[in-house]
PDB file of N, CA and C in Angstrom:
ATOM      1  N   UNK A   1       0.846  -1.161   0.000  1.00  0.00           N
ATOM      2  CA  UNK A   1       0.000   0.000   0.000  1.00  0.00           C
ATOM      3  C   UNK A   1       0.896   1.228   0.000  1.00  0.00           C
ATOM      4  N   UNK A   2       0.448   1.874  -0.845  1.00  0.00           N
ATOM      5  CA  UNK A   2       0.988   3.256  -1.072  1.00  0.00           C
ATOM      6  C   UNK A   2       1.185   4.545   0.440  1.00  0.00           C
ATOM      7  N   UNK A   3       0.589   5.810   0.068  1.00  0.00           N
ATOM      8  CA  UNK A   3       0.300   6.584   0.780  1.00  0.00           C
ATOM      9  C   UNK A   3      -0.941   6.342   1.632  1.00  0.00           C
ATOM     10  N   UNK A   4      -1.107   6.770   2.531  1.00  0.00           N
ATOM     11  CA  UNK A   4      -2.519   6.774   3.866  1.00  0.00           C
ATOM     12  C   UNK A   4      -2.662   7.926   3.833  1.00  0.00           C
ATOM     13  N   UNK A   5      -4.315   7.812   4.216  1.00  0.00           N
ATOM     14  CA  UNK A   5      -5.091   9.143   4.148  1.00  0.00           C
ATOM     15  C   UNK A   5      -5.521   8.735   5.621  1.00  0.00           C
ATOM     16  N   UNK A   6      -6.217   9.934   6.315  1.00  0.00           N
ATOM     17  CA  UNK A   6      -6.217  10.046   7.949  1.00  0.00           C
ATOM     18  C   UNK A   6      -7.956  10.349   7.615  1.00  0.00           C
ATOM     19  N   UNK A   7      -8.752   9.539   8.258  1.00  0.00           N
ATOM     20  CA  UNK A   7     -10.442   9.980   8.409  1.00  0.00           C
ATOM     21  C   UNK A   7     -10.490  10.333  10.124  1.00  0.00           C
ATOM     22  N   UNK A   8     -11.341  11.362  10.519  1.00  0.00           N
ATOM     23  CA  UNK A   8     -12.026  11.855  11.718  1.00  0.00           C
ATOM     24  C   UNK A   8     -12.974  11.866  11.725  1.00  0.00           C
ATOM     25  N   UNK A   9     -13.573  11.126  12.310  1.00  0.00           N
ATOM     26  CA  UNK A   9     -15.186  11.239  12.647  1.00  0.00           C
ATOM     27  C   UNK A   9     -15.496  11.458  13.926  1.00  0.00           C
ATOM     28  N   UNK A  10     -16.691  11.950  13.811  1.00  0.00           N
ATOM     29  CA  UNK A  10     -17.323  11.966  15.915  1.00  0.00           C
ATOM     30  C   UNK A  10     -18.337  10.805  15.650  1.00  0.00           C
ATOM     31  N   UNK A  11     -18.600  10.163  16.362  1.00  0.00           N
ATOM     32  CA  UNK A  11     -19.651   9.099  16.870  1.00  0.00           C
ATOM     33  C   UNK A  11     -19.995   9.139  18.640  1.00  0.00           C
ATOM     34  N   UNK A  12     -21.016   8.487  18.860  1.00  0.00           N
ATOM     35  CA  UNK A  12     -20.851   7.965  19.962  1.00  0.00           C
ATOM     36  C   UNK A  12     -20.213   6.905  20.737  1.00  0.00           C
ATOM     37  N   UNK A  13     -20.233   7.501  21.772  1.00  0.00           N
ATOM     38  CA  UNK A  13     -19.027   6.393  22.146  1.00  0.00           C
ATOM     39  C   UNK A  13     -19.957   4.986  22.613  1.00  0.00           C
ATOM     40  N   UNK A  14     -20.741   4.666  22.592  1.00  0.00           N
ATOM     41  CA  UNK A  14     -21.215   3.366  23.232  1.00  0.00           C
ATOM     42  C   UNK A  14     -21.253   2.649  21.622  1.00  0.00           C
ATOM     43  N   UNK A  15     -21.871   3.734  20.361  1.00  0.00           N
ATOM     44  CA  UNK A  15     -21.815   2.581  19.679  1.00  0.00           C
ATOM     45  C   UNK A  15     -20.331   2.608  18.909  1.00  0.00           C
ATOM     46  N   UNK A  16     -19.443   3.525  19.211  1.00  0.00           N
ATOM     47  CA  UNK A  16     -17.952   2.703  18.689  1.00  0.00           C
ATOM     48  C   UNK A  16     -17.699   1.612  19.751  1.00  0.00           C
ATOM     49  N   UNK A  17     -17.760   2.023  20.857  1.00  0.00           N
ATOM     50  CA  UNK A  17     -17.495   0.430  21.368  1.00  0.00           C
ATOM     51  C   UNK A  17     -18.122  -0.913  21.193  1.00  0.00           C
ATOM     52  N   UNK A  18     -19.611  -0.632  21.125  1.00  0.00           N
ATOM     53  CA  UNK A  18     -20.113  -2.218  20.668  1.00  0.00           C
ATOM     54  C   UNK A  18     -19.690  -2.051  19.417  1.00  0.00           C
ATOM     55  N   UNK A  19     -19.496  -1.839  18.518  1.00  0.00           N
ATOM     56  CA  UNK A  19     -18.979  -1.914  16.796  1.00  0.00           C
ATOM     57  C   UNK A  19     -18.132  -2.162  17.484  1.00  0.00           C
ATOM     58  N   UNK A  20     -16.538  -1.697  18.024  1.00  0.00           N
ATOM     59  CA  UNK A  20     -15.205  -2.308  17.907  1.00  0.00           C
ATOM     60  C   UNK A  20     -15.164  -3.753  18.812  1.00  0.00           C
ATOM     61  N   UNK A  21     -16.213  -3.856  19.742  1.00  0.00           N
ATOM     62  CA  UNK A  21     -16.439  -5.361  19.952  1.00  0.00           C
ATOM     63  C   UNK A  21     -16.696  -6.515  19.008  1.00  0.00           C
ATOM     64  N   UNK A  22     -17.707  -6.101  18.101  1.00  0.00           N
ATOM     65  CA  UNK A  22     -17.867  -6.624  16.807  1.00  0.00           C
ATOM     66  C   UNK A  22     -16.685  -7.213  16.128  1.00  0.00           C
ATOM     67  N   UNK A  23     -15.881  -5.800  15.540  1.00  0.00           N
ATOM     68  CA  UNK A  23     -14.761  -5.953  14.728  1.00  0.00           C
ATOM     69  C   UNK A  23     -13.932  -7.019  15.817  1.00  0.00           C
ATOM     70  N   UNK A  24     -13.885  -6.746  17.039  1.00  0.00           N
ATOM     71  CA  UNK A  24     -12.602  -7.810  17.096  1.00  0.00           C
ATOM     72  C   UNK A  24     -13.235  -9.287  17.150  1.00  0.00           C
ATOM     73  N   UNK A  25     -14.214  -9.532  17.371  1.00  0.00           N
ATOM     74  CA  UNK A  25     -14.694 -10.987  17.423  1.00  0.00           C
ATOM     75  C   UNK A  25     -15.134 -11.204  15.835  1.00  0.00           C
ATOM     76  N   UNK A  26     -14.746 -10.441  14.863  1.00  0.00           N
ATOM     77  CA  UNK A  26     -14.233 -10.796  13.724  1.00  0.00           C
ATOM     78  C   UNK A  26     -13.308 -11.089  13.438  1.00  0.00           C
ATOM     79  N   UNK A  27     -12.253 -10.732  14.252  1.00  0.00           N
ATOM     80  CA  UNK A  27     -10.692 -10.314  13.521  1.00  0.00           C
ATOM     81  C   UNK A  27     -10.742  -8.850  12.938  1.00  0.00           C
ATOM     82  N   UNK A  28     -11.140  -8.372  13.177  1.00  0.00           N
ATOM     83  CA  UNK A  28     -10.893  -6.930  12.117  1.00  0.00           C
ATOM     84  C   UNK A  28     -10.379  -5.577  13.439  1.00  0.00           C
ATOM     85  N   UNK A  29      -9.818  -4.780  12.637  1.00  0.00           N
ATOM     86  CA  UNK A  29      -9.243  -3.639  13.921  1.00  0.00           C
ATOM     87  C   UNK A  29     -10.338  -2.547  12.756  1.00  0.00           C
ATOM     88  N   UNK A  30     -10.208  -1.909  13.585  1.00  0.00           N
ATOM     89  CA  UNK A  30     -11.252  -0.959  13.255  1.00  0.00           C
ATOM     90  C   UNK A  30     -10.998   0.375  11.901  1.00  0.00           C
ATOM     91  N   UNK A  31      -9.274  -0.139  11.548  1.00  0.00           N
ATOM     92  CA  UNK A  31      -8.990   0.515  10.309  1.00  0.00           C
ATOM     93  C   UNK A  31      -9.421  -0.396   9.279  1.00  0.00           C
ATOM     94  N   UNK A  32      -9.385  -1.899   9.596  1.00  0.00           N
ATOM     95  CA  UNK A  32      -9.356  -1.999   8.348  1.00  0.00           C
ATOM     96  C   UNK A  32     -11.052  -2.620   8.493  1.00  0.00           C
ATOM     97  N   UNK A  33     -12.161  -2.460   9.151  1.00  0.00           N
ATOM     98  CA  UNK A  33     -13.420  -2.113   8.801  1.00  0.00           C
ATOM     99  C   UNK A  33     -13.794  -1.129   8.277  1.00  0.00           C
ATOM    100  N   UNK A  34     -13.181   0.055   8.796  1.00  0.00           N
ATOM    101  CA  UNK A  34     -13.253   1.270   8.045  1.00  0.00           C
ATOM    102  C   UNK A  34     -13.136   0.571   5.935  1.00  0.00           C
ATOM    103  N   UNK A  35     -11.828   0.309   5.723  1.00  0.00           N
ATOM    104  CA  UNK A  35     -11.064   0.273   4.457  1.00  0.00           C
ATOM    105  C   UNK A  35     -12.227  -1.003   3.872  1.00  0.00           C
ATOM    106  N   UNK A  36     -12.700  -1.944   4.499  1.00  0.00           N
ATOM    107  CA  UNK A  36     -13.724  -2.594   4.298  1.00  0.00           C
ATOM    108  C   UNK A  36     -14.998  -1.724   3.477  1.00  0.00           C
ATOM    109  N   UNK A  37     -15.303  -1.018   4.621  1.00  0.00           N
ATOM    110  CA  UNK A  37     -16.720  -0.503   4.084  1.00  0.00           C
ATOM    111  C   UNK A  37     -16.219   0.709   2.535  1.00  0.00           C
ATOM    112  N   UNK A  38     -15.221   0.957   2.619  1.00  0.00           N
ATOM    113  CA  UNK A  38     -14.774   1.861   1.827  1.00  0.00           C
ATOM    114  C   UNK A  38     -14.845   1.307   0.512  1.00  0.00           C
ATOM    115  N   UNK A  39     -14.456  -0.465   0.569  1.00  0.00           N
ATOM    116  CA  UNK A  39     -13.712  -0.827  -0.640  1.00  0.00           C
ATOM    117  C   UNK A  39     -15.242  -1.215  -1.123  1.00  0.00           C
ATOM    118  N   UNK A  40     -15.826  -1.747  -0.383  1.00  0.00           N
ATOM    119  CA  UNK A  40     -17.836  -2.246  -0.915  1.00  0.00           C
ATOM    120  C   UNK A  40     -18.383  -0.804  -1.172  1.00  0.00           C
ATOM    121  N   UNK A  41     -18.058   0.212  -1.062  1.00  0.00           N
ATOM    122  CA  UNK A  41     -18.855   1.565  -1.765  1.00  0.00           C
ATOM    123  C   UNK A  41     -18.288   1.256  -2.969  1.00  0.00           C
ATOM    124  N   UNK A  42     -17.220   1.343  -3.318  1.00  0.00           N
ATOM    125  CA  UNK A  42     -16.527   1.631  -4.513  1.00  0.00           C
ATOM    126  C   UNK A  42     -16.711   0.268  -5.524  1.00  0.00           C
ATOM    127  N   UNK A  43     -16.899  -0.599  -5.118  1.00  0.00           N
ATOM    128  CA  UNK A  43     -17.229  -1.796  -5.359  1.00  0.00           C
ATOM    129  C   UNK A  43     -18.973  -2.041  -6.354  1.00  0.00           C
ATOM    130  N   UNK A  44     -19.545  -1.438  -4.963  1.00  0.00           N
ATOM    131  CA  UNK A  44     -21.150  -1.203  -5.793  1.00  0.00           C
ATOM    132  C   UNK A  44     -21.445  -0.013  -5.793  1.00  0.00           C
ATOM    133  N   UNK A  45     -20.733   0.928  -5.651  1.00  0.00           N
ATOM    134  CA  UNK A  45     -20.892   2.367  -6.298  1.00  0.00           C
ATOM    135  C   UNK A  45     -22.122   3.160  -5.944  1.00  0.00           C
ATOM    136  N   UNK A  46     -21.943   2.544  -4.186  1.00  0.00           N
ATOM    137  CA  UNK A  46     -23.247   3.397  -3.249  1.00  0.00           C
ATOM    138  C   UNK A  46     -23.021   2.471  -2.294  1.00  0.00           C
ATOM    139  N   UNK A  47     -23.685   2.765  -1.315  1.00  0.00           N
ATOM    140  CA  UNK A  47     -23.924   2.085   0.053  1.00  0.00           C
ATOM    141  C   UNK A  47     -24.040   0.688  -0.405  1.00  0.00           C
ATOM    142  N   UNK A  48     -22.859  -0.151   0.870  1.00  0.00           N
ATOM    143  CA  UNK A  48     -22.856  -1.737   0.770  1.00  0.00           C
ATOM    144  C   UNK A  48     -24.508  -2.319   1.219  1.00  0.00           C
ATOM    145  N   UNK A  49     -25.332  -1.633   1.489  1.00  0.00           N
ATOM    146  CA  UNK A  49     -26.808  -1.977   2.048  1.00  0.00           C
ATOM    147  C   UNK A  49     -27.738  -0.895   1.827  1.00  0.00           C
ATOM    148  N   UNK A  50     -28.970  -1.585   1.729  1.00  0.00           N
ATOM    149  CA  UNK A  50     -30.386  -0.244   1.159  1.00  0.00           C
ATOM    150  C   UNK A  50     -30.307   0.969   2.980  1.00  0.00           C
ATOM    151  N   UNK A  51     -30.773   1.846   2.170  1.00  0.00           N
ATOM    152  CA  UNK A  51     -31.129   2.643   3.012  1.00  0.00           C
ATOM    153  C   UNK A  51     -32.463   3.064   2.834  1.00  0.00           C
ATOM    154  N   UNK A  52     -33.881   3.349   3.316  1.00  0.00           N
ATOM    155  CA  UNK A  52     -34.922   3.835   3.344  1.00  0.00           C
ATOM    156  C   UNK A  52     -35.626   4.694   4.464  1.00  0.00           C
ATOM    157  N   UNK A  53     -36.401   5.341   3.846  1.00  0.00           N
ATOM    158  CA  UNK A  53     -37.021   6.196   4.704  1.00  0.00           C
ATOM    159  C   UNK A  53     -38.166   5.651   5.294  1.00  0.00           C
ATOM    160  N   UNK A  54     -38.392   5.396   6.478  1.00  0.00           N
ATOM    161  CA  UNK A  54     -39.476   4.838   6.935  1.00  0.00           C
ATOM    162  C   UNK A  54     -41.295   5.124   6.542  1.00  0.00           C
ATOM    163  N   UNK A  55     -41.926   4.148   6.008  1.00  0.00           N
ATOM    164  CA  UNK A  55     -43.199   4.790   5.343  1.00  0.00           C
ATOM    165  C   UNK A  55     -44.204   4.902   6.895  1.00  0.00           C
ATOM    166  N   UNK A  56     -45.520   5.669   6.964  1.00  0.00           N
ATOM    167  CA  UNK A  56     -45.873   5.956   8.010  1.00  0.00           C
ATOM    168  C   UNK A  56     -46.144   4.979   9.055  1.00  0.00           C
ATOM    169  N   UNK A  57     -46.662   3.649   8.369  1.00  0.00           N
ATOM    170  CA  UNK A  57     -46.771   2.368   9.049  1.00  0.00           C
ATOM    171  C   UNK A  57     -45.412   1.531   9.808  1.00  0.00           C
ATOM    172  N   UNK A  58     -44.476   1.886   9.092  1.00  0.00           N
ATOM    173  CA  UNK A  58     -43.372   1.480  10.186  1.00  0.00           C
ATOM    174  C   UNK A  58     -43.291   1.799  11.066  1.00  0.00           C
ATOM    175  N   UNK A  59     -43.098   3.742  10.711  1.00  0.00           N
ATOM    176  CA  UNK A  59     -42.816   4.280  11.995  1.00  0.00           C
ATOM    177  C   UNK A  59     -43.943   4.026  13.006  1.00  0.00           C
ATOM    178  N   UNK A  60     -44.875   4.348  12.711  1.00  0.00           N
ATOM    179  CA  UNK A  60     -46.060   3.567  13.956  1.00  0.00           C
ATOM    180  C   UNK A  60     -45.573   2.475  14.823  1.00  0.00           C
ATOM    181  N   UNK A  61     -45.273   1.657  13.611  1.00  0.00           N
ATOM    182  CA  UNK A  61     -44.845  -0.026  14.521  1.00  0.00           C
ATOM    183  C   UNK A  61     -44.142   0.083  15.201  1.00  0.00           C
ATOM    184  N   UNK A  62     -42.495   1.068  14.694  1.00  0.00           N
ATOM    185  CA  UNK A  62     -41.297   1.163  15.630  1.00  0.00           C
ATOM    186  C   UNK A  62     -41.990   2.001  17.034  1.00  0.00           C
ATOM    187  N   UNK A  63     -42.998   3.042  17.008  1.00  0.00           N
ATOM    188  CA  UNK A  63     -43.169   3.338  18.168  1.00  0.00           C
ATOM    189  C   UNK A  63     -43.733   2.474  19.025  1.00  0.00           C
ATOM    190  N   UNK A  64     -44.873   2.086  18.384  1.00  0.00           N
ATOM    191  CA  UNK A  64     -45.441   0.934  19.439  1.00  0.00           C
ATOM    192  C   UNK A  64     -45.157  -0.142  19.489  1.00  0.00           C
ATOM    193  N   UNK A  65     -43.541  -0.462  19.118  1.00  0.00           N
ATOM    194  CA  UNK A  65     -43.115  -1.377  19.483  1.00  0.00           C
ATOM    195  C   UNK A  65     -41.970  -0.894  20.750  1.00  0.00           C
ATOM    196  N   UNK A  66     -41.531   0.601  20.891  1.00  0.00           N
ATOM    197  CA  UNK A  66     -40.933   0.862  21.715  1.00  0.00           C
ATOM    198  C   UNK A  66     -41.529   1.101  22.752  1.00  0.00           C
ATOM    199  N   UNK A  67     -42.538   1.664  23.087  1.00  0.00           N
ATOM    200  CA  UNK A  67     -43.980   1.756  23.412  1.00  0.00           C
ATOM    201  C   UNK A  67     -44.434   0.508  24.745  1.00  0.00           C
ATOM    202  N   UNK A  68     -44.239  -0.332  23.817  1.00  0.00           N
ATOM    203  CA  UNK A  68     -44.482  -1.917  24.341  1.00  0.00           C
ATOM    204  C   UNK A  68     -45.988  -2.153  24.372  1.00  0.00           C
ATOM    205  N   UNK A  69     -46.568  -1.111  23.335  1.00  0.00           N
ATOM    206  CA  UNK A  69     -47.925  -1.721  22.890  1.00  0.00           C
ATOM    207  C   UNK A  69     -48.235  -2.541  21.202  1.00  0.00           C
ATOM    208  N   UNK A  70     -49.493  -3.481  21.819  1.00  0.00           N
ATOM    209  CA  UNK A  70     -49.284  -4.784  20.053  1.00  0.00           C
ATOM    210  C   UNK A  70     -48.484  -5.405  20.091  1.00  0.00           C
ATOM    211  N   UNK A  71     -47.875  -5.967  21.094  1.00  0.00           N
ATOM    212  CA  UNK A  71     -47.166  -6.819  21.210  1.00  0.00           C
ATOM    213  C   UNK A  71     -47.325  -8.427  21.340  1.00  0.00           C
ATOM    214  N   UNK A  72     -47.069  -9.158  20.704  1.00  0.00           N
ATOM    215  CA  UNK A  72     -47.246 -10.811  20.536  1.00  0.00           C
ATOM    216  C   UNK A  72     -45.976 -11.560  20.896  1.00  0.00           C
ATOM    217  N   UNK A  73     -46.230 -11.835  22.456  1.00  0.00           N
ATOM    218  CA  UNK A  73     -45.032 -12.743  22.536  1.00  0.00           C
ATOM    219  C   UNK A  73     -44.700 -13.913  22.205  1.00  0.00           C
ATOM    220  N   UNK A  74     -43.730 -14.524  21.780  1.00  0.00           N
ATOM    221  CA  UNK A  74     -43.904 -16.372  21.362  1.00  0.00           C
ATOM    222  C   UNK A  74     -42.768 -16.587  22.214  1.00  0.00           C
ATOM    223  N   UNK A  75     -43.327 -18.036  22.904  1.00  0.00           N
ATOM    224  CA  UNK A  75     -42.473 -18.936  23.459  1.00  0.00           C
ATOM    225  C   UNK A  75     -41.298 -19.489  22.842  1.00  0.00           C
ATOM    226  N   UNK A  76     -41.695 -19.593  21.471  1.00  0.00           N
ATOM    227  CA  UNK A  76     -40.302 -20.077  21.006  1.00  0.00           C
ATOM    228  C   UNK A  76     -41.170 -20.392  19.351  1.00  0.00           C
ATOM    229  N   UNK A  77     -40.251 -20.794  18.650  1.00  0.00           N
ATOM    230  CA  UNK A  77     -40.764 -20.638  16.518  1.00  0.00           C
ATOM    231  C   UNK A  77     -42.371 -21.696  17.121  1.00  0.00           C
ATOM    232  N   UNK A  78     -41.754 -22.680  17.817  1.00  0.00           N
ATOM    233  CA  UNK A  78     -43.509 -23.144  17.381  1.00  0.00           C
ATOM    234  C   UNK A  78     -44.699 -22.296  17.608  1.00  0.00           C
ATOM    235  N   UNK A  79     -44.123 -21.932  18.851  1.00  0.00           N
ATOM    236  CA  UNK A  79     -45.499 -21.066  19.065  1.00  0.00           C
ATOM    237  C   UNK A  79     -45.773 -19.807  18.402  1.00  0.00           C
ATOM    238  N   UNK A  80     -44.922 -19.074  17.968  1.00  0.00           N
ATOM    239  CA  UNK A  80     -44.860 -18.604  16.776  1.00  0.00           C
ATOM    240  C   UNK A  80     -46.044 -18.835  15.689  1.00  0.00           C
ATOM    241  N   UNK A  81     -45.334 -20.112  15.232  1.00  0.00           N
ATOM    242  CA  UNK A  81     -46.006 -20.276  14.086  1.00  0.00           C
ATOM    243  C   UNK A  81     -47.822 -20.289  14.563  1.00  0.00           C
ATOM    244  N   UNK A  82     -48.027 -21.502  15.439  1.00  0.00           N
ATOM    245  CA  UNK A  82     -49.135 -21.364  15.912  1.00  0.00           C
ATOM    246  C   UNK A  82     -50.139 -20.081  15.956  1.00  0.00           C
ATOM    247  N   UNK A  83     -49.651 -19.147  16.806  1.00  0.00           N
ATOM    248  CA  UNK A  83     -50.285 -17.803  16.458  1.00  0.00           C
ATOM    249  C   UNK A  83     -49.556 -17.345  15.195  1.00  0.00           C
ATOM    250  N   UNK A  84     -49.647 -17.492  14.091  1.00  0.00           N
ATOM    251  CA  UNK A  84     -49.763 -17.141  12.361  1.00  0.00           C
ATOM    252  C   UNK A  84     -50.481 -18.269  12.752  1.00  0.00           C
ATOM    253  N   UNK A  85     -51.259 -18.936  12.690  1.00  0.00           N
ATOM    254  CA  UNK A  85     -51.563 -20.255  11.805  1.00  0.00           C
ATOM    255  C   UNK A  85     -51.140 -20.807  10.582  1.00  0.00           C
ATOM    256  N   UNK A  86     -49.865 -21.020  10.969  1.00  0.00           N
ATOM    257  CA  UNK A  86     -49.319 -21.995   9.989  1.00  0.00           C
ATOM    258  C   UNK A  86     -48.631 -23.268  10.432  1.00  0.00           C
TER     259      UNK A  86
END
């Protein structure tokens, strides 16, 4: 590798730390996740993943799912499925 370029960012710090927990129970140090996500932009020539704007019905859900209202608990996939009926 040639020359290095220096990136600064601000984040928060709780989620650089769970992310650099991540990276190391990958193997990865957190430059070369950085050089990762860098090389999949350039790669597909936009974000390595969709990005969307939430339509009004999500956001509903995300509230009342933070909310902790409409909520369906399952014991586990069978019961799950059971309430779907399938």
């Amino acid at each position: 590798m040639g020359k290095s370029s220096t990136i600064r960012a601000r984040i928060e710090p709780d989620l650089k730390d769970k992310a650099e927990r991540i990276f190391k129970q990958l193997g990865l140090t957190t430059t070369q996740a950085i050089t990762l996500f860098y090389k999949q932009v350039e790669f597909k020539k936009g974000l390595p993943f969709d990005v969307a704007i939430p339509n009004e019905v999500t956001r509903k859900t995300f509230s009342d799912t933070d909310a902790g209202r409409d909520l369906i608990i399952c014991n586990d996939a069978d019961d799950m499925f059971k309430k779907l009926d399938m």
